[in-house]
PDB file of N, CA and C in Angstrom:
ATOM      1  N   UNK A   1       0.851  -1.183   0.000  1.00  0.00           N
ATOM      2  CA  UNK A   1       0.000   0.000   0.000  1.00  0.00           C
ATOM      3  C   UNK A   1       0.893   1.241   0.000  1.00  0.00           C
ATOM      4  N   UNK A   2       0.579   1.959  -0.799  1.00  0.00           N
ATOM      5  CA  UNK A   2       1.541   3.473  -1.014  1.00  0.00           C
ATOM      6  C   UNK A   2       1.006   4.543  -0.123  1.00  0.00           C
ATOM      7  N   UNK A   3       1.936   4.935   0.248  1.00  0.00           N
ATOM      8  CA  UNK A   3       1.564   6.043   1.555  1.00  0.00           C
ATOM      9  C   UNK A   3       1.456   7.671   1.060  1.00  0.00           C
ATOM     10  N   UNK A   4       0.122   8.015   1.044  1.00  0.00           N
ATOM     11  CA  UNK A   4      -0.087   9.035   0.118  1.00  0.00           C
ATOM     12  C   UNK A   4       0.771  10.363   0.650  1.00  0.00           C
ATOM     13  N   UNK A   5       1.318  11.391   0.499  1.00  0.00           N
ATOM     14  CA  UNK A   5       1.924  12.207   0.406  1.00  0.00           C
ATOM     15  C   UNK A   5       1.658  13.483   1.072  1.00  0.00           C
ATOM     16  N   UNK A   6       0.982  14.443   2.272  1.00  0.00           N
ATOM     17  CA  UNK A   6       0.501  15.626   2.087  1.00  0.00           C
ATOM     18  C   UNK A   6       1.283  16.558   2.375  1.00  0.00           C
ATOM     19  N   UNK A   7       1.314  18.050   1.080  1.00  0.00           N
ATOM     20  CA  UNK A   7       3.187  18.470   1.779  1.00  0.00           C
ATOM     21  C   UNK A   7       1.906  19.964   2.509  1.00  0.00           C
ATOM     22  N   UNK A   8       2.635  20.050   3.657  1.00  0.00           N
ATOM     23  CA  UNK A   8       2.021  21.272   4.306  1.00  0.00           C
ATOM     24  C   UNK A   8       2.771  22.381   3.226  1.00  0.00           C
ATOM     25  N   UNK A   9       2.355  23.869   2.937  1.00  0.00           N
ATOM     26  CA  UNK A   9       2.987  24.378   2.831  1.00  0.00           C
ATOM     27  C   UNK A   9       3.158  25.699   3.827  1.00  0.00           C
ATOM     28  N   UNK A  10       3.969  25.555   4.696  1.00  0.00           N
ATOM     29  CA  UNK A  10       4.183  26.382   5.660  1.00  0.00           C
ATOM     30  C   UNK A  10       5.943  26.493   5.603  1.00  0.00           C
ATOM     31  N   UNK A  11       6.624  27.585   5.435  1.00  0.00           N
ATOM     32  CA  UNK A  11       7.905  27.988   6.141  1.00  0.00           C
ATOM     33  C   UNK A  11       8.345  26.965   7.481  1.00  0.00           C
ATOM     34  N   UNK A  12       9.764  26.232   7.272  1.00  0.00           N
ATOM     35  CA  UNK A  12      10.044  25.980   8.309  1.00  0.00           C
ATOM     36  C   UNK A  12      10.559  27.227   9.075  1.00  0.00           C
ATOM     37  N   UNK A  13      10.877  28.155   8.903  1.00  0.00           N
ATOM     38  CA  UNK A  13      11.160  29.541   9.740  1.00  0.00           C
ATOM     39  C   UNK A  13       9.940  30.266  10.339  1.00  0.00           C
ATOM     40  N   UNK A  14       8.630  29.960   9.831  1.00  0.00           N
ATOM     41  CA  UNK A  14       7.674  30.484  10.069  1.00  0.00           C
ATOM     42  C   UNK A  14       7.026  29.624  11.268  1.00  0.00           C
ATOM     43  N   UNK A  15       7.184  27.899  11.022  1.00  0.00           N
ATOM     44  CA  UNK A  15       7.223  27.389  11.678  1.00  0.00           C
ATOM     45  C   UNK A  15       8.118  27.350  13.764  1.00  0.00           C
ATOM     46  N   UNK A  16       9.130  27.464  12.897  1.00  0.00           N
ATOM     47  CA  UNK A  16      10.068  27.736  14.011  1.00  0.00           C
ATOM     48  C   UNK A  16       9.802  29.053  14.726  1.00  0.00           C
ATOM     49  N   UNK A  17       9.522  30.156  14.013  1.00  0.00           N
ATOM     50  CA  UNK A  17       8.819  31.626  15.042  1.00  0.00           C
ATOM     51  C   UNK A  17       7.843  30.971  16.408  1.00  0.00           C
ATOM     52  N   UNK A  18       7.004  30.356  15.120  1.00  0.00           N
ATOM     53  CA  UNK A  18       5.954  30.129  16.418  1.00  0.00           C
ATOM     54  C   UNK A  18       6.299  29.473  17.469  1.00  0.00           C
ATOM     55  N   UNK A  19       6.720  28.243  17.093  1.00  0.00           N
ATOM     56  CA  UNK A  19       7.373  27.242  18.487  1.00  0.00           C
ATOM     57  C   UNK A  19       8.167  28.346  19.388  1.00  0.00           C
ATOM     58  N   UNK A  20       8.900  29.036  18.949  1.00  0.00           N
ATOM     59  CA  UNK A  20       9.418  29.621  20.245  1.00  0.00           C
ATOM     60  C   UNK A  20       8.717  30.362  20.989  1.00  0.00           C
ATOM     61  N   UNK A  21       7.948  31.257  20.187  1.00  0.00           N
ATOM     62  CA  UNK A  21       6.537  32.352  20.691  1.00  0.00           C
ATOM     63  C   UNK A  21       6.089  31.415  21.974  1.00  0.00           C
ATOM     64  N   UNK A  22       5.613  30.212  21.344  1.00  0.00           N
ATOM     65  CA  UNK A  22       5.082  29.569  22.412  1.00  0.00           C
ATOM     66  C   UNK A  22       5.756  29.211  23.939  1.00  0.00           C
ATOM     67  N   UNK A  23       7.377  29.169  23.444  1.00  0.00           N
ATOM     68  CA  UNK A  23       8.105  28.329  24.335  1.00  0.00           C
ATOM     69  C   UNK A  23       8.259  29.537  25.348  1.00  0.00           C
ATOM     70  N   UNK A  24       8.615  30.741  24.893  1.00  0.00           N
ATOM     71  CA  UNK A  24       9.277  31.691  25.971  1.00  0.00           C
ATOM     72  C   UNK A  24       7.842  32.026  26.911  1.00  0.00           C
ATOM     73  N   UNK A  25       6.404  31.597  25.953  1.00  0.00           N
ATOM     74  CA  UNK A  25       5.015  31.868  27.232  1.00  0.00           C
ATOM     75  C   UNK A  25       5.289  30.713  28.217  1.00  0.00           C
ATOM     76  N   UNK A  26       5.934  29.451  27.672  1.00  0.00           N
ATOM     77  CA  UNK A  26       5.487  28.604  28.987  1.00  0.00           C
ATOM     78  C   UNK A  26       6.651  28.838  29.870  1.00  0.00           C
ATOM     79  N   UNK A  27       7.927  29.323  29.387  1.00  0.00           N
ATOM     80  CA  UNK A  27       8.797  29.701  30.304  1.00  0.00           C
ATOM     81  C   UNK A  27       8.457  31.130  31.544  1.00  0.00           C
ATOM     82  N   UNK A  28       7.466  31.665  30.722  1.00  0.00           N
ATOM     83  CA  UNK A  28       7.551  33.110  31.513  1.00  0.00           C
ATOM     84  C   UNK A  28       7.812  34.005  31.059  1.00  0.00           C
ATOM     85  N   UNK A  29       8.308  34.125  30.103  1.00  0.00           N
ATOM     86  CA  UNK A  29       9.052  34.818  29.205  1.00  0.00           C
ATOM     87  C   UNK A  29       7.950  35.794  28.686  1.00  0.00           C
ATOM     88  N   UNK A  30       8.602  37.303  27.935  1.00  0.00           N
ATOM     89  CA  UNK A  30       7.801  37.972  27.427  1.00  0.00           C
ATOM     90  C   UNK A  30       7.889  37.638  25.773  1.00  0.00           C
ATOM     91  N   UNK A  31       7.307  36.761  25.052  1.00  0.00           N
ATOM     92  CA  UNK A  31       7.297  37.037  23.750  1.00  0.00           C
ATOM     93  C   UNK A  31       6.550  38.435  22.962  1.00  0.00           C
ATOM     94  N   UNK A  32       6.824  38.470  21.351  1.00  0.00           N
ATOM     95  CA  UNK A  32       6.596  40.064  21.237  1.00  0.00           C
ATOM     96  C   UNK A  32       5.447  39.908  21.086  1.00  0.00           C
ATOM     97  N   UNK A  33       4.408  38.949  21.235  1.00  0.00           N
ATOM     98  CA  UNK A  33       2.946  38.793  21.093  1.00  0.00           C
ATOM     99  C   UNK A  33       2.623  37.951  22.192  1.00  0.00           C
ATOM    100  N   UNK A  34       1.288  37.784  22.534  1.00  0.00           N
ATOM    101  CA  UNK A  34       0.172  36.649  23.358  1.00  0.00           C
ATOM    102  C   UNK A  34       0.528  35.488  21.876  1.00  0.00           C
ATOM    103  N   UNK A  35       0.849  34.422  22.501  1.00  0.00           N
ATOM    104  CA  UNK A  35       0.703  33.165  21.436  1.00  0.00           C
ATOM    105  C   UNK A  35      -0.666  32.972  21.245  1.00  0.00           C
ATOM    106  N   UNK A  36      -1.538  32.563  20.018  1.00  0.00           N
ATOM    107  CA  UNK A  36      -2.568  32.043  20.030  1.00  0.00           C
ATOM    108  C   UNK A  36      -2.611  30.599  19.194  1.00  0.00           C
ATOM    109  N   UNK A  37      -2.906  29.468  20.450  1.00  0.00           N
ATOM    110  CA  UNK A  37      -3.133  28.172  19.325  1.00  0.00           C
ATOM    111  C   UNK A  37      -4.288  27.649  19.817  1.00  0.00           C
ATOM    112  N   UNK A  38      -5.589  28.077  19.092  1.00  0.00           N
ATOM    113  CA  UNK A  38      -6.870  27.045  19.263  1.00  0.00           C
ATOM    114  C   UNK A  38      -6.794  26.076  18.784  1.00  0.00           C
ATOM    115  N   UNK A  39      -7.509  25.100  19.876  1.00  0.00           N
ATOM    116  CA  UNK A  39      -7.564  23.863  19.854  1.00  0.00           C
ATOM    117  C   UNK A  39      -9.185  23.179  19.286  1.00  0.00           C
ATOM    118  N   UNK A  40      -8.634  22.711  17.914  1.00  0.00           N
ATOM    119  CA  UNK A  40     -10.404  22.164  17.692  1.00  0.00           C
ATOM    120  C   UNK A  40     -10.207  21.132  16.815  1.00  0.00           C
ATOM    121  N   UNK A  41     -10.910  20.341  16.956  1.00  0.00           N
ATOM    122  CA  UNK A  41     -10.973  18.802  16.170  1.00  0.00           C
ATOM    123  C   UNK A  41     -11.106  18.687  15.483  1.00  0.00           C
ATOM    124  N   UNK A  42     -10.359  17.753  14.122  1.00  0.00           N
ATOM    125  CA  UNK A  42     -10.877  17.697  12.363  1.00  0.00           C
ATOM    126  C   UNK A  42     -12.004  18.026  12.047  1.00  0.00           C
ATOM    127  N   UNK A  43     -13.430  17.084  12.889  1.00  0.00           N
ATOM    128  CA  UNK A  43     -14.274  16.930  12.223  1.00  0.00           C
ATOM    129  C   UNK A  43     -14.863  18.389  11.822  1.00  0.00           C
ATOM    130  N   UNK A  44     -14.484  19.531  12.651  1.00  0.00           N
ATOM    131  CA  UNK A  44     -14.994  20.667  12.186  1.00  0.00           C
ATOM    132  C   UNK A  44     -14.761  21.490  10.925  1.00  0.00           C
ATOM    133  N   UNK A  45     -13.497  20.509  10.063  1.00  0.00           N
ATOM    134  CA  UNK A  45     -12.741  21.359   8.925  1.00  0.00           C
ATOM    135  C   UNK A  45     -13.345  20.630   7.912  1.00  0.00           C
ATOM    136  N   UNK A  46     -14.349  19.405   8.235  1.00  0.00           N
ATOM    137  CA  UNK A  46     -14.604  18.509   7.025  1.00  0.00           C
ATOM    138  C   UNK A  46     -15.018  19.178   5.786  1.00  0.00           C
ATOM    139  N   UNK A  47     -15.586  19.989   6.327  1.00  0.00           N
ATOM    140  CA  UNK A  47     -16.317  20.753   4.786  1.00  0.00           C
ATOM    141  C   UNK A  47     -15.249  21.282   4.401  1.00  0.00           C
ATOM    142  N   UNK A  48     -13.807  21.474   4.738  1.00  0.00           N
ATOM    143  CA  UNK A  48     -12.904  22.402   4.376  1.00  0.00           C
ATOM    144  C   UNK A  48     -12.364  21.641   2.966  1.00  0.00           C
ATOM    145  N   UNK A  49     -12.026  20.371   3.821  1.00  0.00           N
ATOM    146  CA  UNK A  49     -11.403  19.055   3.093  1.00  0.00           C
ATOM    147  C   UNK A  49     -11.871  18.222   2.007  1.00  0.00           C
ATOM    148  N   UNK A  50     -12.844  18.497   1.899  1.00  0.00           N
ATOM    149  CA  UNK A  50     -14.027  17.906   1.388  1.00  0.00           C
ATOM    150  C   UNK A  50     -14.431  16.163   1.406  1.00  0.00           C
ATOM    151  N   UNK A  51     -14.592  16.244   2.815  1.00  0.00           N
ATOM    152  CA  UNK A  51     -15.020  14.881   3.647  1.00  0.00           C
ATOM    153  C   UNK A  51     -16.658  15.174   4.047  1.00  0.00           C
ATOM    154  N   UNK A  52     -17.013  13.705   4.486  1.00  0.00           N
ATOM    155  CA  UNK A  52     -17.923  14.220   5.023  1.00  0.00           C
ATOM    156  C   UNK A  52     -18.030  13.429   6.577  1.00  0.00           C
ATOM    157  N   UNK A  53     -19.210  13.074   7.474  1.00  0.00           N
ATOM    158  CA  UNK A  53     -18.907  12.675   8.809  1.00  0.00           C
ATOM    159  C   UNK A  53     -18.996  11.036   8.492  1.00  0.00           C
ATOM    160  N   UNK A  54     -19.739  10.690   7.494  1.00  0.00           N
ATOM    161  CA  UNK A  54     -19.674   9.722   7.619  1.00  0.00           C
ATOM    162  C   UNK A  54     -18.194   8.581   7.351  1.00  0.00           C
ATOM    163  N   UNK A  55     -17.505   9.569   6.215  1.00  0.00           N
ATOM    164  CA  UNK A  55     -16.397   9.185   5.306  1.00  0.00           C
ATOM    165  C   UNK A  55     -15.547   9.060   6.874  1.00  0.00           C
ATOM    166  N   UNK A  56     -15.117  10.396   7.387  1.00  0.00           N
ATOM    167  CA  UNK A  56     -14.753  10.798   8.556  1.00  0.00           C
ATOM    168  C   UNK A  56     -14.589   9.962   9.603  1.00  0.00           C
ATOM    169  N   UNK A  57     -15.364   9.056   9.913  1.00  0.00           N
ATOM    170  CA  UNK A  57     -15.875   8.193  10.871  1.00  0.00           C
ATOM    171  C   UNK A  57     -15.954   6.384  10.411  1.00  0.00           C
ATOM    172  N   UNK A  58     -15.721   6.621   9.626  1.00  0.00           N
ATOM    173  CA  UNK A  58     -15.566   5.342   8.455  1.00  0.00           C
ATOM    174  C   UNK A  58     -14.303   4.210   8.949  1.00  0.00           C
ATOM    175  N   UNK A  59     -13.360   4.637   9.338  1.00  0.00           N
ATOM    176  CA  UNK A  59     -11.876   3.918   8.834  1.00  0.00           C
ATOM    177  C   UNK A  59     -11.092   4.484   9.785  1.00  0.00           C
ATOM    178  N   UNK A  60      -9.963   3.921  10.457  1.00  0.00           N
ATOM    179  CA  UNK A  60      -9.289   4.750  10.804  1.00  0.00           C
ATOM    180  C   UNK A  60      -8.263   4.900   9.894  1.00  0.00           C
ATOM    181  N   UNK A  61      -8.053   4.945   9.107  1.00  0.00           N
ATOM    182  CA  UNK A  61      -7.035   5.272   7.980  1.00  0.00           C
ATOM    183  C   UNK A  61      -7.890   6.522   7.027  1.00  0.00           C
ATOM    184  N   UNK A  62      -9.330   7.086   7.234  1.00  0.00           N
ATOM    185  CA  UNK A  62      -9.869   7.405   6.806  1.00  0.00           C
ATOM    186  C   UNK A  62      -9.806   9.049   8.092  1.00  0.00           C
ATOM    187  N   UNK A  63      -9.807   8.439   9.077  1.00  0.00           N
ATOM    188  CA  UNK A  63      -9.635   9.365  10.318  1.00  0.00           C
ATOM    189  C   UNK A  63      -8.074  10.233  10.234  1.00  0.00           C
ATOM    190  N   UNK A  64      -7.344   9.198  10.147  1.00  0.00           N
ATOM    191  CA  UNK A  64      -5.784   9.648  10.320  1.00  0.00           C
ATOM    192  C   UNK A  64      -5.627  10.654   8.840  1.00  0.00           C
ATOM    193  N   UNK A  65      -6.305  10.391   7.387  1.00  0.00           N
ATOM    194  CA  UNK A  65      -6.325  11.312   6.554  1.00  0.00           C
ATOM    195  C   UNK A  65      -6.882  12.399   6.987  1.00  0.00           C
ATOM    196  N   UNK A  66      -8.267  12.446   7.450  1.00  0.00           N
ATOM    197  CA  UNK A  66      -8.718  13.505   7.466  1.00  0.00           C
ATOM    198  C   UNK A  66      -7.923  14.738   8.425  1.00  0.00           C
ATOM    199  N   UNK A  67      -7.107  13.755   9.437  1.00  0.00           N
ATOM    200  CA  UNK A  67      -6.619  14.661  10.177  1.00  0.00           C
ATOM    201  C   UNK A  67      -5.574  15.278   9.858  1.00  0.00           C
ATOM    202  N   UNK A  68      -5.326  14.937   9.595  1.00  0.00           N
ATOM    203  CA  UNK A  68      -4.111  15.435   8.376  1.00  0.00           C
ATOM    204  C   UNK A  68      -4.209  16.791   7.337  1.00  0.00           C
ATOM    205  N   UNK A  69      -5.343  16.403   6.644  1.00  0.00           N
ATOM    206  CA  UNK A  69      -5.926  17.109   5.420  1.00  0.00           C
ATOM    207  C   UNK A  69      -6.187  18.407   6.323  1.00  0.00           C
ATOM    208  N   UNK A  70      -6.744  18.302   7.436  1.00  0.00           N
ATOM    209  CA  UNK A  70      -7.478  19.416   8.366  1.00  0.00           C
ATOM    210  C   UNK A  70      -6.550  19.940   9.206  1.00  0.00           C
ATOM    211  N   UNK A  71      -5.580  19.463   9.285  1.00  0.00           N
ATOM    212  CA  UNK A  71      -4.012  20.066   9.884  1.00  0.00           C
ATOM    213  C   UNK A  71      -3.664  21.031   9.186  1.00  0.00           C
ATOM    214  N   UNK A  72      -3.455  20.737   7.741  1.00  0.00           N
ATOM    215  CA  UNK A  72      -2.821  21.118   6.505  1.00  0.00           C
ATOM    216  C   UNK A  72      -3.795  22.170   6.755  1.00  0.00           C
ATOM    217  N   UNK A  73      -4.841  22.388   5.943  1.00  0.00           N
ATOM    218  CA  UNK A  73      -5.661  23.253   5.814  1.00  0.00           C
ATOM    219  C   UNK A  73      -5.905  24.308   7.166  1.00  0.00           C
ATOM    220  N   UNK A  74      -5.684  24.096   8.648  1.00  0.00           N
ATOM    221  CA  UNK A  74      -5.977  25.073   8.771  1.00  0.00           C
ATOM    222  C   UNK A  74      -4.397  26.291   9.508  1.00  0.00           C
ATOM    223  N   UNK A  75      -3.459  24.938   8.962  1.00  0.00           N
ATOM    224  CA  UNK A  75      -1.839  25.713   9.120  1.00  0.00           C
ATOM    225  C   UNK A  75      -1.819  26.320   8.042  1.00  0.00           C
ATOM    226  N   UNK A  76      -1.964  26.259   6.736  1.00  0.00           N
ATOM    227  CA  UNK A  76      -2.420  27.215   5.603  1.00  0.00           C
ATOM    228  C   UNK A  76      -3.046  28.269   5.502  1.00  0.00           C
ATOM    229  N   UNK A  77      -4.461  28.336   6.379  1.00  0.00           N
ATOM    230  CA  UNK A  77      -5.372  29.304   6.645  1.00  0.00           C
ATOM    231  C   UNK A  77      -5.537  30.229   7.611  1.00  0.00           C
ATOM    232  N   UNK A  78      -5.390  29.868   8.576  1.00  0.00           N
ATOM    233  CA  UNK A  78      -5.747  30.487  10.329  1.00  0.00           C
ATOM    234  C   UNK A  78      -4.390  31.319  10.529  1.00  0.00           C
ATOM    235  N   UNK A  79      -4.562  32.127  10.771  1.00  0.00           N
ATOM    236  CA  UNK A  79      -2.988  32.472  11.271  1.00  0.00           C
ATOM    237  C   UNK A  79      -2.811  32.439  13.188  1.00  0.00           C
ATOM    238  N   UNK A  80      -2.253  32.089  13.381  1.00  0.00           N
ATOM    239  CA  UNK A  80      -2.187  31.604  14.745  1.00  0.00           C
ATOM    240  C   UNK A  80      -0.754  31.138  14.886  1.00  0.00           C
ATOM    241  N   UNK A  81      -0.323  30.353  16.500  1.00  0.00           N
ATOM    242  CA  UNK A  81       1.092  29.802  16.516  1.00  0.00           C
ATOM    243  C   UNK A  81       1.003  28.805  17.051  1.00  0.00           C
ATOM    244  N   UNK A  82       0.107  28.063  15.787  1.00  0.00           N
ATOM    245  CA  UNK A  82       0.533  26.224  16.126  1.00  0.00           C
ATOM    246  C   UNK A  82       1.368  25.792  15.055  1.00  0.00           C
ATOM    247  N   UNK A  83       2.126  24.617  15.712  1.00  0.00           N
ATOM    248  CA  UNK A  83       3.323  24.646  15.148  1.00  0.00           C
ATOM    249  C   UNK A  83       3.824  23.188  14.981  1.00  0.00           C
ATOM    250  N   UNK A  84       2.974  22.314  15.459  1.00  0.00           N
ATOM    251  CA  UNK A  84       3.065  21.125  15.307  1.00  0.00           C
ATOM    252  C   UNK A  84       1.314  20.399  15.366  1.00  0.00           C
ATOM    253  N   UNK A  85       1.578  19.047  14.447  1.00  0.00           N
ATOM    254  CA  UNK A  85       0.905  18.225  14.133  1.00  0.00           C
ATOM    255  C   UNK A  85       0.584  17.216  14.875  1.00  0.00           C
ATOM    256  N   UNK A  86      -0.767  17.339  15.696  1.00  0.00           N
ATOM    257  CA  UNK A  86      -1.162  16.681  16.450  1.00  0.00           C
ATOM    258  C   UNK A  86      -2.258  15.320  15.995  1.00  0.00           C
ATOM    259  N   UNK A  87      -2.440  14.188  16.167  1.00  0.00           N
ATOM    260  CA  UNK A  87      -3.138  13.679  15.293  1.00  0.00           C
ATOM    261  C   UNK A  87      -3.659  12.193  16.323  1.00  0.00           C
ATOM    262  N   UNK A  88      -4.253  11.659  16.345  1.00  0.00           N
ATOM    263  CA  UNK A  88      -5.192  10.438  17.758  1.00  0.00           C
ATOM    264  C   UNK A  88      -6.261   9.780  17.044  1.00  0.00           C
ATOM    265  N   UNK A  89      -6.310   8.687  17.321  1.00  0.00           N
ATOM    266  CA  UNK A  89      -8.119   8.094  17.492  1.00  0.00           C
ATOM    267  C   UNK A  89      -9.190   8.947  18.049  1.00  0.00           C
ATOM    268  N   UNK A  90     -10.496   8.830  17.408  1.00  0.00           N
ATOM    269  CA  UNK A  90     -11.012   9.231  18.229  1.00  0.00           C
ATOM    270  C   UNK A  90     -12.090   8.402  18.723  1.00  0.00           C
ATOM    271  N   UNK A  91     -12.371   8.308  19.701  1.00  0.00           N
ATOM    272  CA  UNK A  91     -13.200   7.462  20.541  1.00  0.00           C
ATOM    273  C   UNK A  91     -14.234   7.971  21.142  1.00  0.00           C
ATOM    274  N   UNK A  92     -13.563   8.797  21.412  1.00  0.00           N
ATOM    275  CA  UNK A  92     -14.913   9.669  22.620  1.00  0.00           C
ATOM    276  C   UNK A  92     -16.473   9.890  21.614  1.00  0.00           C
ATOM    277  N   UNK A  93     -16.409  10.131  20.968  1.00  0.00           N
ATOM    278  CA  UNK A  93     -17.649  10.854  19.989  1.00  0.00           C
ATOM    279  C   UNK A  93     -18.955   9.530  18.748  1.00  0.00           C
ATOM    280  N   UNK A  94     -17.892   8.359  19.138  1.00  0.00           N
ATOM    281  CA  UNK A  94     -18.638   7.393  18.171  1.00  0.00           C
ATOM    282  C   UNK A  94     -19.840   7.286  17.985  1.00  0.00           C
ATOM    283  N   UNK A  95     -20.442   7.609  19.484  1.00  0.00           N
ATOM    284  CA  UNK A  95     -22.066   7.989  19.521  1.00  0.00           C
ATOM    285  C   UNK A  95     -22.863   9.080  18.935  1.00  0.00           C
ATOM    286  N   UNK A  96     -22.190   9.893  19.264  1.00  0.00           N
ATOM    287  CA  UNK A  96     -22.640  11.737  18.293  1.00  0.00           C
ATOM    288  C   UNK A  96     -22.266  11.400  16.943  1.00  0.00           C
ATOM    289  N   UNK A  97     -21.582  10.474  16.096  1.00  0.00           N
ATOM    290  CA  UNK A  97     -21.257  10.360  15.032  1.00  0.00           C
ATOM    291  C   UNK A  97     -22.572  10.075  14.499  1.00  0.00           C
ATOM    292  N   UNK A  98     -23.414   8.882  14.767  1.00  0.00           N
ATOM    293  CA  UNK A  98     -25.066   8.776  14.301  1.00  0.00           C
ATOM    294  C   UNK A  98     -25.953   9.823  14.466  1.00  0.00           C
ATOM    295  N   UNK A  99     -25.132  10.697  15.121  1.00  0.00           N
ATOM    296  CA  UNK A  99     -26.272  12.048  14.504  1.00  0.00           C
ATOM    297  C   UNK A  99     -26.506  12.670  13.512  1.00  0.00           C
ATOM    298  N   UNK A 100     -24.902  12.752  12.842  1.00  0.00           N
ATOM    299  CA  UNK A 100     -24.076  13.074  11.551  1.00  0.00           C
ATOM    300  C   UNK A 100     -24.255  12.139  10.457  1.00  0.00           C
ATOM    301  N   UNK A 101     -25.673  11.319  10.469  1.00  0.00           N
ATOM    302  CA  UNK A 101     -25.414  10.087  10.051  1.00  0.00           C
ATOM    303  C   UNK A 101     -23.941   9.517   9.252  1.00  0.00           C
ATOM    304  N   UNK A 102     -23.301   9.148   9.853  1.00  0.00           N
ATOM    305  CA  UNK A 102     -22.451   8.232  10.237  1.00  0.00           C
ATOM    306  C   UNK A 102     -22.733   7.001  10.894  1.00  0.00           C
TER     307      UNK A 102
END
């Protein structure tokens, strides 16, 4: 099985700003801004990606794309200082997924 490819396009320097932004807040430190990294779950970018909840909820190889795709997309879009790629099962929600029919 070929392991599909997704290239972020983000600056590793742009990248690297942020990580530190972040690092000198948890140190104490005064960075030259408030860091901002909201925290919110793929399924909210699906329409971004063009998934849907059920696809979403389908596979976990189907999960681990989407999260991905929705990483990409909103390190592309949002401007904020997240700076790394966070990515999990998700478990908690399998039930709210049949709402979404899923």
């Amino acid at each position: 099985m070929a392991i599909k490819t997704i290239k972020i396009n983000i600056s590793s320097k742009e990248l690297e700003e942020r990580r530190l932004r972040c690092e000198m807040q948890r140190q104490f430190k005064k960075p030259d801004r408030v860091p901002v990294v909201p925290i919110l779950d793929a399924w909210y970018w699906l329409s971004k990606i063009g998934k849907s909840y059920k696809e979403y909820f389908s596979s976990a190889k189907s999960m681990l794309e989407g999260q991905l795709l929705a990483q990409k997309w909103f390190l592309e879009n949002i401007r904020s200082d997240l700076y790394k790629i966070i990515i999990h099962p998700v478990f908690a929600y399998v039930s709210e997924a049949g709402t979404f029919g899923a």
